[in-house]
PDB file of N, CA and C in Angstrom:
ATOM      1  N   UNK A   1     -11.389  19.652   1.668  1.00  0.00           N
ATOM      2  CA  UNK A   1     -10.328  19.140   0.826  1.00  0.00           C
ATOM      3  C   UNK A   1      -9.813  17.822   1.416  1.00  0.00           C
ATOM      4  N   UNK A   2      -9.630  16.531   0.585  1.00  0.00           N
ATOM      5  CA  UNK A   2      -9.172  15.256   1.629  1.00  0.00           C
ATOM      6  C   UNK A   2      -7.365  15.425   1.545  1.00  0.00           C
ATOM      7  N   UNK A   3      -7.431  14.669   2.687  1.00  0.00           N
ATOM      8  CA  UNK A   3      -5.811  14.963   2.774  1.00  0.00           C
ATOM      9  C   UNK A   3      -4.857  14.110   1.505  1.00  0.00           C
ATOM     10  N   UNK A   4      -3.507  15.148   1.271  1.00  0.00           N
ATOM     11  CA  UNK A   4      -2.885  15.262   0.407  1.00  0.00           C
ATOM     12  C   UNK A   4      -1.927  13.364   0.411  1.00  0.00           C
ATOM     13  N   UNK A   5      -1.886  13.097   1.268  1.00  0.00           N
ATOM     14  CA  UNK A   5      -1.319  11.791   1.608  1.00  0.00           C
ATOM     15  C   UNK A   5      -2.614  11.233   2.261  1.00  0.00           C
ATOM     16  N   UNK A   6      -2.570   9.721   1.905  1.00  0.00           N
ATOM     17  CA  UNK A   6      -2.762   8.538   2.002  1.00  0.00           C
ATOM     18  C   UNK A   6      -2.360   7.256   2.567  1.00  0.00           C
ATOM     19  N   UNK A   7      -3.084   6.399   2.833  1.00  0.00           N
ATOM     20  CA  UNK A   7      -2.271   5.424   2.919  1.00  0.00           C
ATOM     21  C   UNK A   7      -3.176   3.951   2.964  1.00  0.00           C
ATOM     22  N   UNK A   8      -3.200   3.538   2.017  1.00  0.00           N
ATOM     23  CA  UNK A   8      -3.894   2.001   1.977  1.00  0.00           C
ATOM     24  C   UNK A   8      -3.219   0.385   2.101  1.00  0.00           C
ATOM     25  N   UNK A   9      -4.141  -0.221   2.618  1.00  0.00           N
ATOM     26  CA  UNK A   9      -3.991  -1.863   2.912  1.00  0.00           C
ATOM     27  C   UNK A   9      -4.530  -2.434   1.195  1.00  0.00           C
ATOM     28  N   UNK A  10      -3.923  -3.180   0.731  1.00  0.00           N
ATOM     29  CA  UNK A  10      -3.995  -3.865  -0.634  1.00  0.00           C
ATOM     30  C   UNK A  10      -3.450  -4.908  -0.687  1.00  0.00           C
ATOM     31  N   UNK A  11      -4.392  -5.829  -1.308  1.00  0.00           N
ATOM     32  CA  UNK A  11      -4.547  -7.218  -1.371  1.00  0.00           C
ATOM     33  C   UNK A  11      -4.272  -7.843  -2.652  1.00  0.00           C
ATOM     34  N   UNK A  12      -3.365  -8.622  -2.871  1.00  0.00           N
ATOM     35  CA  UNK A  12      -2.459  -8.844  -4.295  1.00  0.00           C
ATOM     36  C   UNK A  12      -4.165 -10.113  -4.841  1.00  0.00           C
ATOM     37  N   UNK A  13      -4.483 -10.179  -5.662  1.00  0.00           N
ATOM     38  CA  UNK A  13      -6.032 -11.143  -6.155  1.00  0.00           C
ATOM     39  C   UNK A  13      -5.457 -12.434  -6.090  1.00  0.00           C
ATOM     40  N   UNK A  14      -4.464 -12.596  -6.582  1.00  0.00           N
ATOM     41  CA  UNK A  14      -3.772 -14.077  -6.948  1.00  0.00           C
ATOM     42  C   UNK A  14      -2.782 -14.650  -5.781  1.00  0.00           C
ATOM     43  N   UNK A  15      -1.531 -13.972  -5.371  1.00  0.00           N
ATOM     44  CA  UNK A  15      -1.316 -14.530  -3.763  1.00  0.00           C
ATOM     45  C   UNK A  15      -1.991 -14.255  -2.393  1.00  0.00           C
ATOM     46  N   UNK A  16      -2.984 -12.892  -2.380  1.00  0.00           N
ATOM     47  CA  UNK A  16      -3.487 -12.978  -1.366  1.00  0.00           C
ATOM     48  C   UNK A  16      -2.860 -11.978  -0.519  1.00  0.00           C
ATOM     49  N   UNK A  17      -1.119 -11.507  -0.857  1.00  0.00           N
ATOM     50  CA  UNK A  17      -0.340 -10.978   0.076  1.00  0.00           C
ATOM     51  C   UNK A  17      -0.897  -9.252   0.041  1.00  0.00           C
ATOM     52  N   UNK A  18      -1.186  -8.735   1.060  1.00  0.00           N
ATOM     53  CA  UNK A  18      -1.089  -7.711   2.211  1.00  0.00           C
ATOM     54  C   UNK A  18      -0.058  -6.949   2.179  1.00  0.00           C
ATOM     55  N   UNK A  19      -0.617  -5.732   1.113  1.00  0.00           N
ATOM     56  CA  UNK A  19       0.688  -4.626   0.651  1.00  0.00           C
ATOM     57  C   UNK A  19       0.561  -3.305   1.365  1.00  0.00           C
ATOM     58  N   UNK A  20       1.010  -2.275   1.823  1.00  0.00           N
ATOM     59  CA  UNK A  20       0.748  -0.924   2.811  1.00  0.00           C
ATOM     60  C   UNK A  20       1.203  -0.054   1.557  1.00  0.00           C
ATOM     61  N   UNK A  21       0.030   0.821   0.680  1.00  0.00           N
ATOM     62  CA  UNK A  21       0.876   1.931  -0.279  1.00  0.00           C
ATOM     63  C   UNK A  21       0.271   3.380   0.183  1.00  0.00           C
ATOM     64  N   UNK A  22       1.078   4.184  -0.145  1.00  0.00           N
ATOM     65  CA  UNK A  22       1.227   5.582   0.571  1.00  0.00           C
ATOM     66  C   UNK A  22       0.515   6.248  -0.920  1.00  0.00           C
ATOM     67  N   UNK A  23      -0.082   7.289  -0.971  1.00  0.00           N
ATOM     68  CA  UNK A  23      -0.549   7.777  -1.887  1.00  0.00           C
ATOM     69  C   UNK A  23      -0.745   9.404  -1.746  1.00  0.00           C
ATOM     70  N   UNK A  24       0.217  10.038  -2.581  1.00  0.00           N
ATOM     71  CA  UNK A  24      -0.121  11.884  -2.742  1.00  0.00           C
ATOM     72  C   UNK A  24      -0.786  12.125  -3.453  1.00  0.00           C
ATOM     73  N   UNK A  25      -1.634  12.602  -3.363  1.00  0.00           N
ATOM     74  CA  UNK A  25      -2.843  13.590  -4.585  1.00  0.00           C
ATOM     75  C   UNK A  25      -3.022  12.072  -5.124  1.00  0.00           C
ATOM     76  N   UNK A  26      -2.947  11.216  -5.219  1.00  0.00           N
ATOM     77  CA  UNK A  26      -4.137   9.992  -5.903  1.00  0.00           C
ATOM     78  C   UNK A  26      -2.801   8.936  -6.311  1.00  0.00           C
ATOM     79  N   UNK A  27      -1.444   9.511  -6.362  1.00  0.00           N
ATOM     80  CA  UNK A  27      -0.171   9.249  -6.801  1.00  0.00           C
ATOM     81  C   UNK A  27       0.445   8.168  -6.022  1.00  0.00           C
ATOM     82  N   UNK A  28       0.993   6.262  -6.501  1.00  0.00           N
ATOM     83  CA  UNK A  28       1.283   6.051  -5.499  1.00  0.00           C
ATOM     84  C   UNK A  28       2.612   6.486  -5.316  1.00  0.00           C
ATOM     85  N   UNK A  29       2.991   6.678  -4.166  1.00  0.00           N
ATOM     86  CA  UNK A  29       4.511   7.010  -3.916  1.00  0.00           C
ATOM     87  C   UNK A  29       5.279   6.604  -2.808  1.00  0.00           C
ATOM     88  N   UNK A  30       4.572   5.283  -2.457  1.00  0.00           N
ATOM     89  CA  UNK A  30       5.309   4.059  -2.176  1.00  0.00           C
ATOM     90  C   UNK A  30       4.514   3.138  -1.586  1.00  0.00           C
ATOM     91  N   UNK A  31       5.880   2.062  -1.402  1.00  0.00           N
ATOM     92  CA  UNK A  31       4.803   0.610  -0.997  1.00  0.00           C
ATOM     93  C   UNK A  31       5.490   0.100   0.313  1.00  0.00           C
ATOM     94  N   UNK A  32       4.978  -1.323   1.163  1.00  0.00           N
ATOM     95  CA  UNK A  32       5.435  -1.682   1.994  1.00  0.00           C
ATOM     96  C   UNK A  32       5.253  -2.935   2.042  1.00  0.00           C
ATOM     97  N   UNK A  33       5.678  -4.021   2.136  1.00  0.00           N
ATOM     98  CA  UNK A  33       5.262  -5.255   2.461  1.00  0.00           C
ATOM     99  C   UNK A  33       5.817  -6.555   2.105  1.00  0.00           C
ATOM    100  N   UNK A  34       5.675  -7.687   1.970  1.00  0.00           N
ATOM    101  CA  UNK A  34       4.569  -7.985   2.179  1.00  0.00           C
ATOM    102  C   UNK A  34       4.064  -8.322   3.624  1.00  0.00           C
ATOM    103  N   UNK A  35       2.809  -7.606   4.217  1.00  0.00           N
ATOM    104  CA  UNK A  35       2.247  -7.789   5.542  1.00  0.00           C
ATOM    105  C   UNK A  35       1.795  -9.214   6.046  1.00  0.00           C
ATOM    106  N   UNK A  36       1.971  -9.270   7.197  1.00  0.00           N
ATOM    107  CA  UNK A  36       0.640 -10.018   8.070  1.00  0.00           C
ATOM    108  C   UNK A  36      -0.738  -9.760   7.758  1.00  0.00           C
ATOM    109  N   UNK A  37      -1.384 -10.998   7.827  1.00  0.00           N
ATOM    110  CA  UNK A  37      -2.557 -10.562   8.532  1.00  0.00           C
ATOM    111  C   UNK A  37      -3.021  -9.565   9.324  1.00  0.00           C
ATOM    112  N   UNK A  38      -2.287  -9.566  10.317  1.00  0.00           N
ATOM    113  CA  UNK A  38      -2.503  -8.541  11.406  1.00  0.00           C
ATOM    114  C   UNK A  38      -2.812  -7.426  11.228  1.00  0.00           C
ATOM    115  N   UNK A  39      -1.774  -6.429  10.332  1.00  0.00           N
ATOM    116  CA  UNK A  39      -1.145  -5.481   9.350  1.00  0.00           C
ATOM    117  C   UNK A  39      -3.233  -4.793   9.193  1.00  0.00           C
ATOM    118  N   UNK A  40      -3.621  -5.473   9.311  1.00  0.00           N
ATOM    119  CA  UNK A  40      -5.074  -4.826   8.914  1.00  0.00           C
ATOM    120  C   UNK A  40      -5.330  -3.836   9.787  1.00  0.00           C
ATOM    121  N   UNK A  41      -5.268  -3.809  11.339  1.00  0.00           N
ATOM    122  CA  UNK A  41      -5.445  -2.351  11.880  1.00  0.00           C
ATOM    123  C   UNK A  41      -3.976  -1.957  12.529  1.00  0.00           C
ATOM    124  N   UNK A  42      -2.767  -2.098  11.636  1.00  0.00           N
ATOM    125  CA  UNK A  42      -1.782  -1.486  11.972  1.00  0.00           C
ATOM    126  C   UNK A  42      -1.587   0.231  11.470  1.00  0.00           C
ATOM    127  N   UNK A  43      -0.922   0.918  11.974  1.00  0.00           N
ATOM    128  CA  UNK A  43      -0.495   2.597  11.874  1.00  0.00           C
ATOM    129  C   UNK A  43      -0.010   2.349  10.406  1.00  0.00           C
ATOM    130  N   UNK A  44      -0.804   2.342   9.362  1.00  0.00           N
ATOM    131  CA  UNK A  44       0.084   2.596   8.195  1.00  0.00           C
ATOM    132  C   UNK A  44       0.998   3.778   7.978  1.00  0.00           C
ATOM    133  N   UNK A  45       0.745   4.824   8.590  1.00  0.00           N
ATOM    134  CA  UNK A  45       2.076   6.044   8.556  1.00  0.00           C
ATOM    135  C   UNK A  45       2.825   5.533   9.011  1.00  0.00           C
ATOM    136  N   UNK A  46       3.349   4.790   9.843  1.00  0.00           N
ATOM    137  CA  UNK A  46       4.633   4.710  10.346  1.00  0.00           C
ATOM    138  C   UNK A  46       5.586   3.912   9.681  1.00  0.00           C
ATOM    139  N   UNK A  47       5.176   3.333   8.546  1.00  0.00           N
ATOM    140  CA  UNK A  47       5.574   2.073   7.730  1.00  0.00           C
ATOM    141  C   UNK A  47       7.109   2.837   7.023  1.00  0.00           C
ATOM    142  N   UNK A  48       8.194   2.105   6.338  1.00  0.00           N
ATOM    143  CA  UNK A  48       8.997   2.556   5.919  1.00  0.00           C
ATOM    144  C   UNK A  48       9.193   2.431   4.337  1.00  0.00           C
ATOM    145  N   UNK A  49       8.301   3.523   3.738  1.00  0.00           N
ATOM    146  CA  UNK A  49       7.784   3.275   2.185  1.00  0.00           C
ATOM    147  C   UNK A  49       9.254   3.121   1.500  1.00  0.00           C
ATOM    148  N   UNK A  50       9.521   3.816   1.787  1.00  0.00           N
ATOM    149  CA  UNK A  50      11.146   4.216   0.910  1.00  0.00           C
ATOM    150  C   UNK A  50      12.271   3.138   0.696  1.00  0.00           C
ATOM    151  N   UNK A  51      12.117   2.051   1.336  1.00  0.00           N
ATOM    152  CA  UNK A  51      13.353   0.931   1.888  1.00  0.00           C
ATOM    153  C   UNK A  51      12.527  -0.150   0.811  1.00  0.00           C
ATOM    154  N   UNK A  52      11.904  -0.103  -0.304  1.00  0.00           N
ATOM    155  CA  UNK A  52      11.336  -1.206  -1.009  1.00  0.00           C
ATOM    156  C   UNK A  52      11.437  -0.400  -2.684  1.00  0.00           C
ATOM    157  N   UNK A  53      12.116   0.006  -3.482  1.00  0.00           N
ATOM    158  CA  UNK A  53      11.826   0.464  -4.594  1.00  0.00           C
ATOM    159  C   UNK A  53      11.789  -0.989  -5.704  1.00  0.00           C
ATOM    160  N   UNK A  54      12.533  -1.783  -5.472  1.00  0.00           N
ATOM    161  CA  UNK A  54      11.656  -3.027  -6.352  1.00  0.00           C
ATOM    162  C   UNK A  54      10.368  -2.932  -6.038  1.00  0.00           C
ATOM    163  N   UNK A  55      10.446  -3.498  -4.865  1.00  0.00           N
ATOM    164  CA  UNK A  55       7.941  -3.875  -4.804  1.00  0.00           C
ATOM    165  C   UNK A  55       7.663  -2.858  -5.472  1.00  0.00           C
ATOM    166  N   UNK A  56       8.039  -1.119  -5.378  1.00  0.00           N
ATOM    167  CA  UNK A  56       7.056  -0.110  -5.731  1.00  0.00           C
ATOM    168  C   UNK A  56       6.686  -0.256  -7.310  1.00  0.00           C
ATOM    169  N   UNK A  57       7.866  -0.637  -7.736  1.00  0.00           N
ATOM    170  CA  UNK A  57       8.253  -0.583  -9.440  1.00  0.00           C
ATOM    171  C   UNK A  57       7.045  -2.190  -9.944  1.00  0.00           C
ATOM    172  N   UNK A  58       7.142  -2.881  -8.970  1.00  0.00           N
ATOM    173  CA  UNK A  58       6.263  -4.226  -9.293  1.00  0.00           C
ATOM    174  C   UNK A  58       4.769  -3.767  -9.089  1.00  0.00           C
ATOM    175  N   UNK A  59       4.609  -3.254  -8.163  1.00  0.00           N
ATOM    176  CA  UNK A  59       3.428  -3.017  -7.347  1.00  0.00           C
ATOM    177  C   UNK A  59       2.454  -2.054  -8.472  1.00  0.00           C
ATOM    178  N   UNK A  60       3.295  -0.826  -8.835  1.00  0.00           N
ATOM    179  CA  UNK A  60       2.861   0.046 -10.025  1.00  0.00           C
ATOM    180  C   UNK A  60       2.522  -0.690 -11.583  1.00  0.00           C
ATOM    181  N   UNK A  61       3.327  -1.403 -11.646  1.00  0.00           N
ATOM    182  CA  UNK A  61       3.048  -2.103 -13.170  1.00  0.00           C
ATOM    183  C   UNK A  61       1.626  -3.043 -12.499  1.00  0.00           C
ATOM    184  N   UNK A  62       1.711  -3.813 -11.622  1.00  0.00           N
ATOM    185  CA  UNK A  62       0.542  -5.046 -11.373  1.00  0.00           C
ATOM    186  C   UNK A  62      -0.613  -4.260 -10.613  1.00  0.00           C
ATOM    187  N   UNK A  63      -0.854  -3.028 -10.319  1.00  0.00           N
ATOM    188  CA  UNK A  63      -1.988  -2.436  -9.599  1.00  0.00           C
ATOM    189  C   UNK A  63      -3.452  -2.988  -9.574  1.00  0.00           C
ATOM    190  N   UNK A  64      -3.576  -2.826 -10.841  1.00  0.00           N
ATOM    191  CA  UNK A  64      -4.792  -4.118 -11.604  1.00  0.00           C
ATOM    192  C   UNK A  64      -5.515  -4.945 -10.668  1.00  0.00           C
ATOM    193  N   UNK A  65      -4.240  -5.923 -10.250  1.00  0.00           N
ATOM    194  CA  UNK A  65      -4.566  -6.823  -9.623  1.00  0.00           C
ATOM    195  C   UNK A  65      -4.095  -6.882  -8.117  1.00  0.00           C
ATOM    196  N   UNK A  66      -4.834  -5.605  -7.375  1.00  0.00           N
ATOM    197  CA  UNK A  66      -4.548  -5.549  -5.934  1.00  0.00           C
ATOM    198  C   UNK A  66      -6.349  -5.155  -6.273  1.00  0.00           C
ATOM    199  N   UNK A  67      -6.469  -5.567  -4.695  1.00  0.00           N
ATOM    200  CA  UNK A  67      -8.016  -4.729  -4.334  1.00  0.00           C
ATOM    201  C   UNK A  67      -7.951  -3.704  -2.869  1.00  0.00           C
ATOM    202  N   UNK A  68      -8.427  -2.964  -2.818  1.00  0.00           N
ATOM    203  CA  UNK A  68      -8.220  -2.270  -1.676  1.00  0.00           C
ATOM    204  C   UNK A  68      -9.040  -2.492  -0.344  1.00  0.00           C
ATOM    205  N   UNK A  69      -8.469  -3.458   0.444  1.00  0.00           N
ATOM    206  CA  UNK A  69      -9.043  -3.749   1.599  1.00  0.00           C
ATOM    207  C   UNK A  69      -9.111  -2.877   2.731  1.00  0.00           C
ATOM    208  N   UNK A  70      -8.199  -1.640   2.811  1.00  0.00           N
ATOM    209  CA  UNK A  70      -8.390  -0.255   4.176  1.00  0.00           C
ATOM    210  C   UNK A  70      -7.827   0.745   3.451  1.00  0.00           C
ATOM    211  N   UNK A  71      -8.711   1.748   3.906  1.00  0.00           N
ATOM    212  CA  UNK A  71      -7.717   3.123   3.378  1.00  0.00           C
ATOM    213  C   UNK A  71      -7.723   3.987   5.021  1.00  0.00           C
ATOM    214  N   UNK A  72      -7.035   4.809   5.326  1.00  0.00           N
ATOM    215  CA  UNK A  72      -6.511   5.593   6.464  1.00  0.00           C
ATOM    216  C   UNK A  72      -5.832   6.945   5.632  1.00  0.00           C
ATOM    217  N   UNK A  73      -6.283   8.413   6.632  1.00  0.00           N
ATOM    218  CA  UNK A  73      -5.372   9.522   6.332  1.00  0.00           C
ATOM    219  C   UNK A  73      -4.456   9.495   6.740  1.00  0.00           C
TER     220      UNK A  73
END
């Protein structure tokens, strides 16, 4: 069974910016960012999804246009 949480590195197509989203059962249920560069082999669990409900609400409508550059359990 893969684990129930998630957590991916996503790449906006048009600015380029480096988003951290948390994902339950396939669900996103939150976001983080916008990252560094760096941010590519950072601990995405430790991120603070909850402290951004604008991005999440942006992030959900524009999904489209992110690509998924890392995923991590």
């Amino acid at each position: 069974m893969p684990p129930v949480t998630r957590y991916q590195l996503w790449q906006h197509a048009k600015s380029r910016e480096l988003w951290a989203v948390r994902l339950e059962f396939d669900t996103l249920t939150g976001v983080f960012g916008p990252l560094q560069a760096s941010a590519r082999s950072a601990d995405l669990s430790s991120l603070l999804y909850e402290d951004h409900p604008d991005d999440f609400e942006w992030l959900f409508r524009a999904a489209d246009d992110f690509t998924v550059v890392r995923e991590s359990a």
